[in-house]
C-alpha atoms as a PDB file:
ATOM      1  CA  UNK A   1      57.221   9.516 116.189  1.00  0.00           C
ATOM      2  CA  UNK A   2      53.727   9.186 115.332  1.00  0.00           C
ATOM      3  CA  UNK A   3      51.479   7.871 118.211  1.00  0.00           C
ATOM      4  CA  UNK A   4      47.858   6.314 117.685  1.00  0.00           C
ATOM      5  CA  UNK A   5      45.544   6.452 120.080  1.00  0.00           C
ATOM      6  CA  UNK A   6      43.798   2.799 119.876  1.00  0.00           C
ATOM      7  CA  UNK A   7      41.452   2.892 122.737  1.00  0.00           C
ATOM      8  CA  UNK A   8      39.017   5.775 121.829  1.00  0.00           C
ATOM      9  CA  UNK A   9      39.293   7.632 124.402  1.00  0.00           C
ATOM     10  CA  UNK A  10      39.173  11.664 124.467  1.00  0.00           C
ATOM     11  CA  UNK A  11      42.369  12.932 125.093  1.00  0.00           C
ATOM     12  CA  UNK A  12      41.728  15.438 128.024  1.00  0.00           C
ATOM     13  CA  UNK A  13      42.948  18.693 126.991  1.00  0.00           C
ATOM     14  CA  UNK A  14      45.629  20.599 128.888  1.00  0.00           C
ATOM     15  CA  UNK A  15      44.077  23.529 130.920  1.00  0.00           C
ATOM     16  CA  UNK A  16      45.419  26.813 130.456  1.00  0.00           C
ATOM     17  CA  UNK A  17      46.726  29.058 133.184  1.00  0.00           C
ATOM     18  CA  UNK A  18      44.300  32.025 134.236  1.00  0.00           C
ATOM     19  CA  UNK A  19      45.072  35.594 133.004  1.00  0.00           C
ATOM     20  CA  UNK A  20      45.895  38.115 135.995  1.00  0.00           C
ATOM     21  CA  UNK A  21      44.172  41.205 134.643  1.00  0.00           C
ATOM     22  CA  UNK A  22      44.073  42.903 138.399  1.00  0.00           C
ATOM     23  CA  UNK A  23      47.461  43.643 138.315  1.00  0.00           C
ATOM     24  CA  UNK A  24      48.009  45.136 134.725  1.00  0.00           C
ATOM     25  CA  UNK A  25      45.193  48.029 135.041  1.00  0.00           C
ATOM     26  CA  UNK A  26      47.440  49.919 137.103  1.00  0.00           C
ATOM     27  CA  UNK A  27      49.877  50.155 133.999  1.00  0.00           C
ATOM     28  CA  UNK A  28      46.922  50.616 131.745  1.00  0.00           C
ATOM     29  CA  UNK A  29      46.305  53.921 133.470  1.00  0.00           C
ATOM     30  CA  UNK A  30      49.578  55.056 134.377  1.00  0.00           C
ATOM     31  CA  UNK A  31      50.495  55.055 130.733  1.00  0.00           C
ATOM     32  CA  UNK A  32      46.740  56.531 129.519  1.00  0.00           C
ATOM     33  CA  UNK A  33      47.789  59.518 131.885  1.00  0.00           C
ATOM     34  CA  UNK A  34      50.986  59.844 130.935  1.00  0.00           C
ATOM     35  CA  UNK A  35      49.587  59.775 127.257  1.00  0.00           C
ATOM     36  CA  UNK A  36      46.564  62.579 128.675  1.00  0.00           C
ATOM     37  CA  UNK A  37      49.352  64.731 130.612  1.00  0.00           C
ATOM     38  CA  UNK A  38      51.423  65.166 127.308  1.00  0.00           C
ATOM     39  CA  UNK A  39      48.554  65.919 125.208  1.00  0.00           C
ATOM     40  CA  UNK A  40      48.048  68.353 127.656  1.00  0.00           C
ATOM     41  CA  UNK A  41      51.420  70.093 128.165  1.00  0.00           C
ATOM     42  CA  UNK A  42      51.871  69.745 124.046  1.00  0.00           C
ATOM     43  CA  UNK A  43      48.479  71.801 124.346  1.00  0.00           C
ATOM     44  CA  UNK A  44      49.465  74.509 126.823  1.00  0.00           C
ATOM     45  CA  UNK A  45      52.909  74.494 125.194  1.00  0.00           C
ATOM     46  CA  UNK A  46      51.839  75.373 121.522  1.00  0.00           C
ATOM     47  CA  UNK A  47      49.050  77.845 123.106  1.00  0.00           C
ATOM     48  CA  UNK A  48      51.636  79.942 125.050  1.00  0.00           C
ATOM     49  CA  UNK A  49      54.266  79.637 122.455  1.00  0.00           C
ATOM     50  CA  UNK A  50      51.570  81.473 120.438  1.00  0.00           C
ATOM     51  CA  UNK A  51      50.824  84.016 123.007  1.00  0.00           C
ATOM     52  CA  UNK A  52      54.042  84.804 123.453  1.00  0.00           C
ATOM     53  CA  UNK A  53      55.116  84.867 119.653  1.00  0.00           C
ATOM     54  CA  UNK A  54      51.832  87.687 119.661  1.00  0.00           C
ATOM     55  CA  UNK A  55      52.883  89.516 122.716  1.00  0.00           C
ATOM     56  CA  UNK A  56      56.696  89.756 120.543  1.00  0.00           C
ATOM     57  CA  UNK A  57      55.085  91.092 117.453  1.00  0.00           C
ATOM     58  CA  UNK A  58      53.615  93.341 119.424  1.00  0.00           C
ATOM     59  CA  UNK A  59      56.305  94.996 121.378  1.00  0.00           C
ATOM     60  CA  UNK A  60      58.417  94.777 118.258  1.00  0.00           C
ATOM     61  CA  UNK A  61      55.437  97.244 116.203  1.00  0.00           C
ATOM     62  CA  UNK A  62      55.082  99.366 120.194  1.00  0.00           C
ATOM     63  CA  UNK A  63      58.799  99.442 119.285  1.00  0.00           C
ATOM     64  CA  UNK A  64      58.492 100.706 115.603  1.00  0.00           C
ATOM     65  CA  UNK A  65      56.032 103.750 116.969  1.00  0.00           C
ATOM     66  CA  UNK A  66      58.019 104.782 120.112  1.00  0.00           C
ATOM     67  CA  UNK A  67      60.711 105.284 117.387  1.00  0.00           C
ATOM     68  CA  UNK A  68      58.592 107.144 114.751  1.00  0.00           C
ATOM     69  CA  UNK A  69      57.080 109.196 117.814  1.00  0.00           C
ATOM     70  CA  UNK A  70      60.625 110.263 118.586  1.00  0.00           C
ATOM     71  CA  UNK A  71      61.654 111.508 115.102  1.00  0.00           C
ATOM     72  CA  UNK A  72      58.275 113.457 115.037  1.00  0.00           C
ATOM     73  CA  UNK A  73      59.355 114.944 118.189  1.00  0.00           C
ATOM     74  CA  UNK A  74      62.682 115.926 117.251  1.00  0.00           C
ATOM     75  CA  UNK A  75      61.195 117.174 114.228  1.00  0.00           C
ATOM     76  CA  UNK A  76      58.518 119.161 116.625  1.00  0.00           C
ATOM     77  CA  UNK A  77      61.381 120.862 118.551  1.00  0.00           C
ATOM     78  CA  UNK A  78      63.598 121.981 115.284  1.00  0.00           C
ATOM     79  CA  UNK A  79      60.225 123.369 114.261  1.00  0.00           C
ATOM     80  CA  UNK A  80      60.164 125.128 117.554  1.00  0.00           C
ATOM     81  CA  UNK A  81      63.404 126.474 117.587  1.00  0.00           C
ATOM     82  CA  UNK A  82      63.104 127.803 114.399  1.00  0.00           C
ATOM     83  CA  UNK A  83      59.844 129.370 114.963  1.00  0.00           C
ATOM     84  CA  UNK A  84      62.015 131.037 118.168  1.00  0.00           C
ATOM     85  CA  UNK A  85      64.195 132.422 115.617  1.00  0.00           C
ATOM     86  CA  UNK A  86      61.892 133.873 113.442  1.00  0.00           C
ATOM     87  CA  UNK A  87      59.509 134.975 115.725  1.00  0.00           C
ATOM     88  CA  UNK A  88      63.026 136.955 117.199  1.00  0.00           C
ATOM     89  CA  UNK A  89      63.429 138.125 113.582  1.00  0.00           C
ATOM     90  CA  UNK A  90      60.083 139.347 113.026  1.00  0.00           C
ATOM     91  CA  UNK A  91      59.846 141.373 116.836  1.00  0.00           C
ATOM     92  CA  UNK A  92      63.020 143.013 115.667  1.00  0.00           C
ATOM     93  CA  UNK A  93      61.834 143.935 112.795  1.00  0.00           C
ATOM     94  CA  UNK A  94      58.880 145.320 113.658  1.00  0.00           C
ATOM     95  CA  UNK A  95      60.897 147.396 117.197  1.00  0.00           C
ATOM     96  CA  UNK A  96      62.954 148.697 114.017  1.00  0.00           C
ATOM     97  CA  UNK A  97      59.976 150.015 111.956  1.00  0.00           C
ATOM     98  CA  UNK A  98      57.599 151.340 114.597  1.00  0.00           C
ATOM     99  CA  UNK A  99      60.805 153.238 116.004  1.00  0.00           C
ATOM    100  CA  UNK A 100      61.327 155.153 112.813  1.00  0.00           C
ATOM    101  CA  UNK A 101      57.769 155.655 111.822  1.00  0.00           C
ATOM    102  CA  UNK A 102      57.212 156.107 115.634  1.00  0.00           C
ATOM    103  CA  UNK A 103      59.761 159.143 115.804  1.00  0.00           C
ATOM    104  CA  UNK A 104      57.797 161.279 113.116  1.00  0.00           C
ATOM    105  CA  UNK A 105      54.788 160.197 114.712  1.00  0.00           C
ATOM    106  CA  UNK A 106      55.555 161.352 118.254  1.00  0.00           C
ATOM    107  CA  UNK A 107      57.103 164.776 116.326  1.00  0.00           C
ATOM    108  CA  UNK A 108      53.811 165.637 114.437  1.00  0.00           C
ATOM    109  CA  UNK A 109      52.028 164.545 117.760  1.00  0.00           C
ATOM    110  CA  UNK A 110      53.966 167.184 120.494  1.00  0.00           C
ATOM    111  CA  UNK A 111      54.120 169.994 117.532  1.00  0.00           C
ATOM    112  CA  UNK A 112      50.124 169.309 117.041  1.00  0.00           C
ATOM    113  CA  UNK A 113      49.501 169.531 120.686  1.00  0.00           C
ATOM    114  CA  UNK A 114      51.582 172.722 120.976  1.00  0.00           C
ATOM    115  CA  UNK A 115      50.284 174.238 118.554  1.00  0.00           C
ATOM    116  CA  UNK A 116      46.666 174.031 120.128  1.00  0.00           C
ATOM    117  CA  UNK A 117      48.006 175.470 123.290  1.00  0.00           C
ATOM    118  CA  UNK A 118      48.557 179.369 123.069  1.00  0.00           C
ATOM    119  CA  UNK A 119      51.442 181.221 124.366  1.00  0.00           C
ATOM    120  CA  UNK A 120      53.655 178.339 124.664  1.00  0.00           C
ATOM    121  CA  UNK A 121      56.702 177.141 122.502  1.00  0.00           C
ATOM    122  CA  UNK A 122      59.348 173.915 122.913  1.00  0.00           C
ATOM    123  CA  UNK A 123      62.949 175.344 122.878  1.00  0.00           C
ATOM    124  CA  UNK A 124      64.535 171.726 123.636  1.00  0.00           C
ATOM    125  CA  UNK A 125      63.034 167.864 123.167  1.00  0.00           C
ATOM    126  CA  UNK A 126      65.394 164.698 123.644  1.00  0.00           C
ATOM    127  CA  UNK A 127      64.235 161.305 123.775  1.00  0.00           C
ATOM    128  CA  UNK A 128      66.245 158.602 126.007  1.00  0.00           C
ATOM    129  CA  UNK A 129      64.337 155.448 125.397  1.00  0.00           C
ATOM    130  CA  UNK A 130      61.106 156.334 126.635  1.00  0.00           C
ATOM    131  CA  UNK A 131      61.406 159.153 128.399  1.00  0.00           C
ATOM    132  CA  UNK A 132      61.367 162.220 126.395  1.00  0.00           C
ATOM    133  CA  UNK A 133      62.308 165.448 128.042  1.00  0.00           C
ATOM    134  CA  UNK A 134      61.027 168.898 127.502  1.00  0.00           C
ATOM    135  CA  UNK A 135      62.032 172.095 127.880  1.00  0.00           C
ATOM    136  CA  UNK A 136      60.310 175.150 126.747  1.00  0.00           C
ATOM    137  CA  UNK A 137      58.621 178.836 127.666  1.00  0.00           C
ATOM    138  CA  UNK A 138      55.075 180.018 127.958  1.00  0.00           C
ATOM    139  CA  UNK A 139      53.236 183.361 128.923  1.00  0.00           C
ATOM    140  CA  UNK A 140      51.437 181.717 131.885  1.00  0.00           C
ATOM    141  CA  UNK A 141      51.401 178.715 134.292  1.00  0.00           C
ATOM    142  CA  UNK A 142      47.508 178.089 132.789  1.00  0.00           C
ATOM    143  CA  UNK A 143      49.309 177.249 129.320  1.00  0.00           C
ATOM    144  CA  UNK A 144      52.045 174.726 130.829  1.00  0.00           C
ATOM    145  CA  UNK A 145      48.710 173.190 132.480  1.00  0.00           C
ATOM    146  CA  UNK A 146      47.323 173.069 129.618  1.00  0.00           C
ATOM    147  CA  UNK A 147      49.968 171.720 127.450  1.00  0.00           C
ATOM    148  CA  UNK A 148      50.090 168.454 130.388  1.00  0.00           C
ATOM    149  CA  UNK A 149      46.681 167.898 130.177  1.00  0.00           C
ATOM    150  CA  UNK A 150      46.576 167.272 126.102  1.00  0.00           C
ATOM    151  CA  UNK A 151      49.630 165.454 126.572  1.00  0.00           C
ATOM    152  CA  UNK A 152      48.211 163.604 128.701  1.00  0.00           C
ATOM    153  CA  UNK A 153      45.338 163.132 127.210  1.00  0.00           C
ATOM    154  CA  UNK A 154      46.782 162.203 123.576  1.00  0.00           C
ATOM    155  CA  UNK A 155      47.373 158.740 124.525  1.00  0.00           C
ATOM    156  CA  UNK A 156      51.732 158.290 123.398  1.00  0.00           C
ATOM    157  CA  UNK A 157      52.040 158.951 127.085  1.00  0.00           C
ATOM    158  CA  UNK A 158      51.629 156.793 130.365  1.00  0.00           C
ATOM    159  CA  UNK A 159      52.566 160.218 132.350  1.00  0.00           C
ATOM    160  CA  UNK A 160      53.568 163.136 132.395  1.00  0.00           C
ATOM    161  CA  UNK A 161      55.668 165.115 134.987  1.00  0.00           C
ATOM    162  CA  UNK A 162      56.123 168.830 135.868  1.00  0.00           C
ATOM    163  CA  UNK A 163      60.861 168.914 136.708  1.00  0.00           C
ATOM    164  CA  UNK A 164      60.910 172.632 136.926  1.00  0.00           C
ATOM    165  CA  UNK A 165      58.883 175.531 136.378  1.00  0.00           C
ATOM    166  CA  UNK A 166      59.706 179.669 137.084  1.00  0.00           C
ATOM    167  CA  UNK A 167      59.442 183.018 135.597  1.00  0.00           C
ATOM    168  CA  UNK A 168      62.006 184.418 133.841  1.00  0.00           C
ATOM    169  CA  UNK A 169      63.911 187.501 134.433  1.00  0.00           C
ATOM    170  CA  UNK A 170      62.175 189.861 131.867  1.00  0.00           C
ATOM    171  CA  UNK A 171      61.005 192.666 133.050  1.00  0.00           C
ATOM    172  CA  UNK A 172      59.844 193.831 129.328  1.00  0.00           C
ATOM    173  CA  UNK A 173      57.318 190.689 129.230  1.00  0.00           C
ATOM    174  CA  UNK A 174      56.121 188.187 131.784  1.00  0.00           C
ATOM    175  CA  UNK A 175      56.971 184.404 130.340  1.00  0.00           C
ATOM    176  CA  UNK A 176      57.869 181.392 132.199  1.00  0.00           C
ATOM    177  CA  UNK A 177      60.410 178.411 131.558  1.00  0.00           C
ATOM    178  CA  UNK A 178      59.163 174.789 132.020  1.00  0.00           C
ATOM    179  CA  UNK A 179      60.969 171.264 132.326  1.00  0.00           C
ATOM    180  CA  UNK A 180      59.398 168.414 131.668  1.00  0.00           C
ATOM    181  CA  UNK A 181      59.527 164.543 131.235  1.00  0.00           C
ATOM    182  CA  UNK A 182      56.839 161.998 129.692  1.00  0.00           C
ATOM    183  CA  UNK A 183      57.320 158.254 129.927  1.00  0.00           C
ATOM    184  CA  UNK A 184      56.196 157.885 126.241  1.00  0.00           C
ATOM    185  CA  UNK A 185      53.338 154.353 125.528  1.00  0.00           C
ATOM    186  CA  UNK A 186      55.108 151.888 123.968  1.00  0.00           C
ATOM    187  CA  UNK A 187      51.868 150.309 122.584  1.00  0.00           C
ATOM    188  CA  UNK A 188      50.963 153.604 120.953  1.00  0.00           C
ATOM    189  CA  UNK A 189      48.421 155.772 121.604  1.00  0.00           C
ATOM    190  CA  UNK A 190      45.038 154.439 123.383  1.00  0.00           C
ATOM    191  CA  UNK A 191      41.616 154.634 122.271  1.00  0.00           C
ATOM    192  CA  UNK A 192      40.199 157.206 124.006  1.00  0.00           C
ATOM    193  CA  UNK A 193      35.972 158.558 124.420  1.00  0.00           C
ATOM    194  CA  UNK A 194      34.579 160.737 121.466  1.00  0.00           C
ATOM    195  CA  UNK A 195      33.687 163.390 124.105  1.00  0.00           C
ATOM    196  CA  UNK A 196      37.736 163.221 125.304  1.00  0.00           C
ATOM    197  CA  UNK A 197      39.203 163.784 121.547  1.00  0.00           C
ATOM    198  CA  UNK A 198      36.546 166.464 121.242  1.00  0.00           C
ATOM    199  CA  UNK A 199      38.087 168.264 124.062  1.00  0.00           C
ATOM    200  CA  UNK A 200      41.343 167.161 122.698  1.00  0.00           C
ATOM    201  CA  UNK A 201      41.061 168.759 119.683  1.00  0.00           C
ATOM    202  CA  UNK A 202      39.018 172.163 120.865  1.00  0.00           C
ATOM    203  CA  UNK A 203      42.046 174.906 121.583  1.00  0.00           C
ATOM    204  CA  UNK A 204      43.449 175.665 125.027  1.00  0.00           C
ATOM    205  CA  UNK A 205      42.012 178.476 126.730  1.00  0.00           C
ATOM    206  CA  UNK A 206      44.088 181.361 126.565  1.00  0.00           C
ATOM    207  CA  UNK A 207      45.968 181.702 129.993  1.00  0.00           C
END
């Protein structure tokens, strides 16, 4: 139903109802920090996520070493034992070959030094590991002295020791019977002064 309004007159208007804005900021912040408090969890999230996927990768690679260090060690320590039994090998070998050459050695070495001494002569020589024993004669004590000293003296001796010494029952000719033992070098004989080889090699004074 239509309705005119004859009289002219302004219709006055209905007035609206105030907004309340006082109570509606509280929401407006509570959800802005809500909003600000995820963006900044999502933040720290993501960030240690990454960390942590980097701190993975790199115990996985600390991983990968530790077990290429431990084949190279194991590798290390069959080298090792190896080199053991080779190095076992090799000191055998060499015991074996510097005892035989070391037998004709020590045999031109006592027949060289007895034949610088006068008046003496070996009737026995036997070696037990080091120790060699001796047993000969001789027309004096001076040339059993003698035949120490260049023993001695040689250097295929650490010592050299006087077992038994007396004359013997000859009343034709004066000799003497000796026993001795030498503790023979095993490293050979040692260098020794020009002036001592001179004397070394000069002959014994007749006794």
């Amino acid at each position: 139903m239509i309705r005119i309004n004859l009289l002219g007159q302004v219709r006055p208007k209905s007035a609206r109802r105030p907004v309340d804005t006082g109570a509606a900021l509280p929401a407006v912040f509570i959800g802005a920090g809500v909003v600000l408090g995820g963006l900044v969890l999502g933040y720290l999230y993501f960030s240690y996520q990454g960390q942590l996927t980097q701190e993975n990768n790199r115990i996985k690679q600390l991983e990968a070493q530790k077990t290429e260090l431990q084949q190279v060690k194991q590798q290390v320590e069959a080298f090792d034992k190896q080199k053991a039994v080779l190095q076992v090998r090799v000191d055998t070998i060499e015991k074996l070959q510097r005892d035989r050459t070391g037998g004709q050695e020590l045999l031109d070495m006592v027949a060289n030094t007895v034949s610088r001494t006068e008046n003496l002569w070996l009737t026995t020589m036997t070696r037990k590991g080091n120790t060699l024993n001796i047993v000969g004669s001789s027309a004096s004590i001076n040339s059993v002295a003698n035949f120490i000293t260049a023993m001695k003296r040689s250097g295929y001796f650490q010592k050299v020791e006087i077992d038994e010494t007396k004359q013997d029952e000859n009343k034709n000719l004066e000799t003497f019977s000796f026993k001795l033992n030498a503790e023979i070098n095993p490293s050979g004989p040692q260098a020794r002064p020009a002036s001592t080889t001179a004397q070394n090699a000069a002959p014994a004074k007749k006794g």
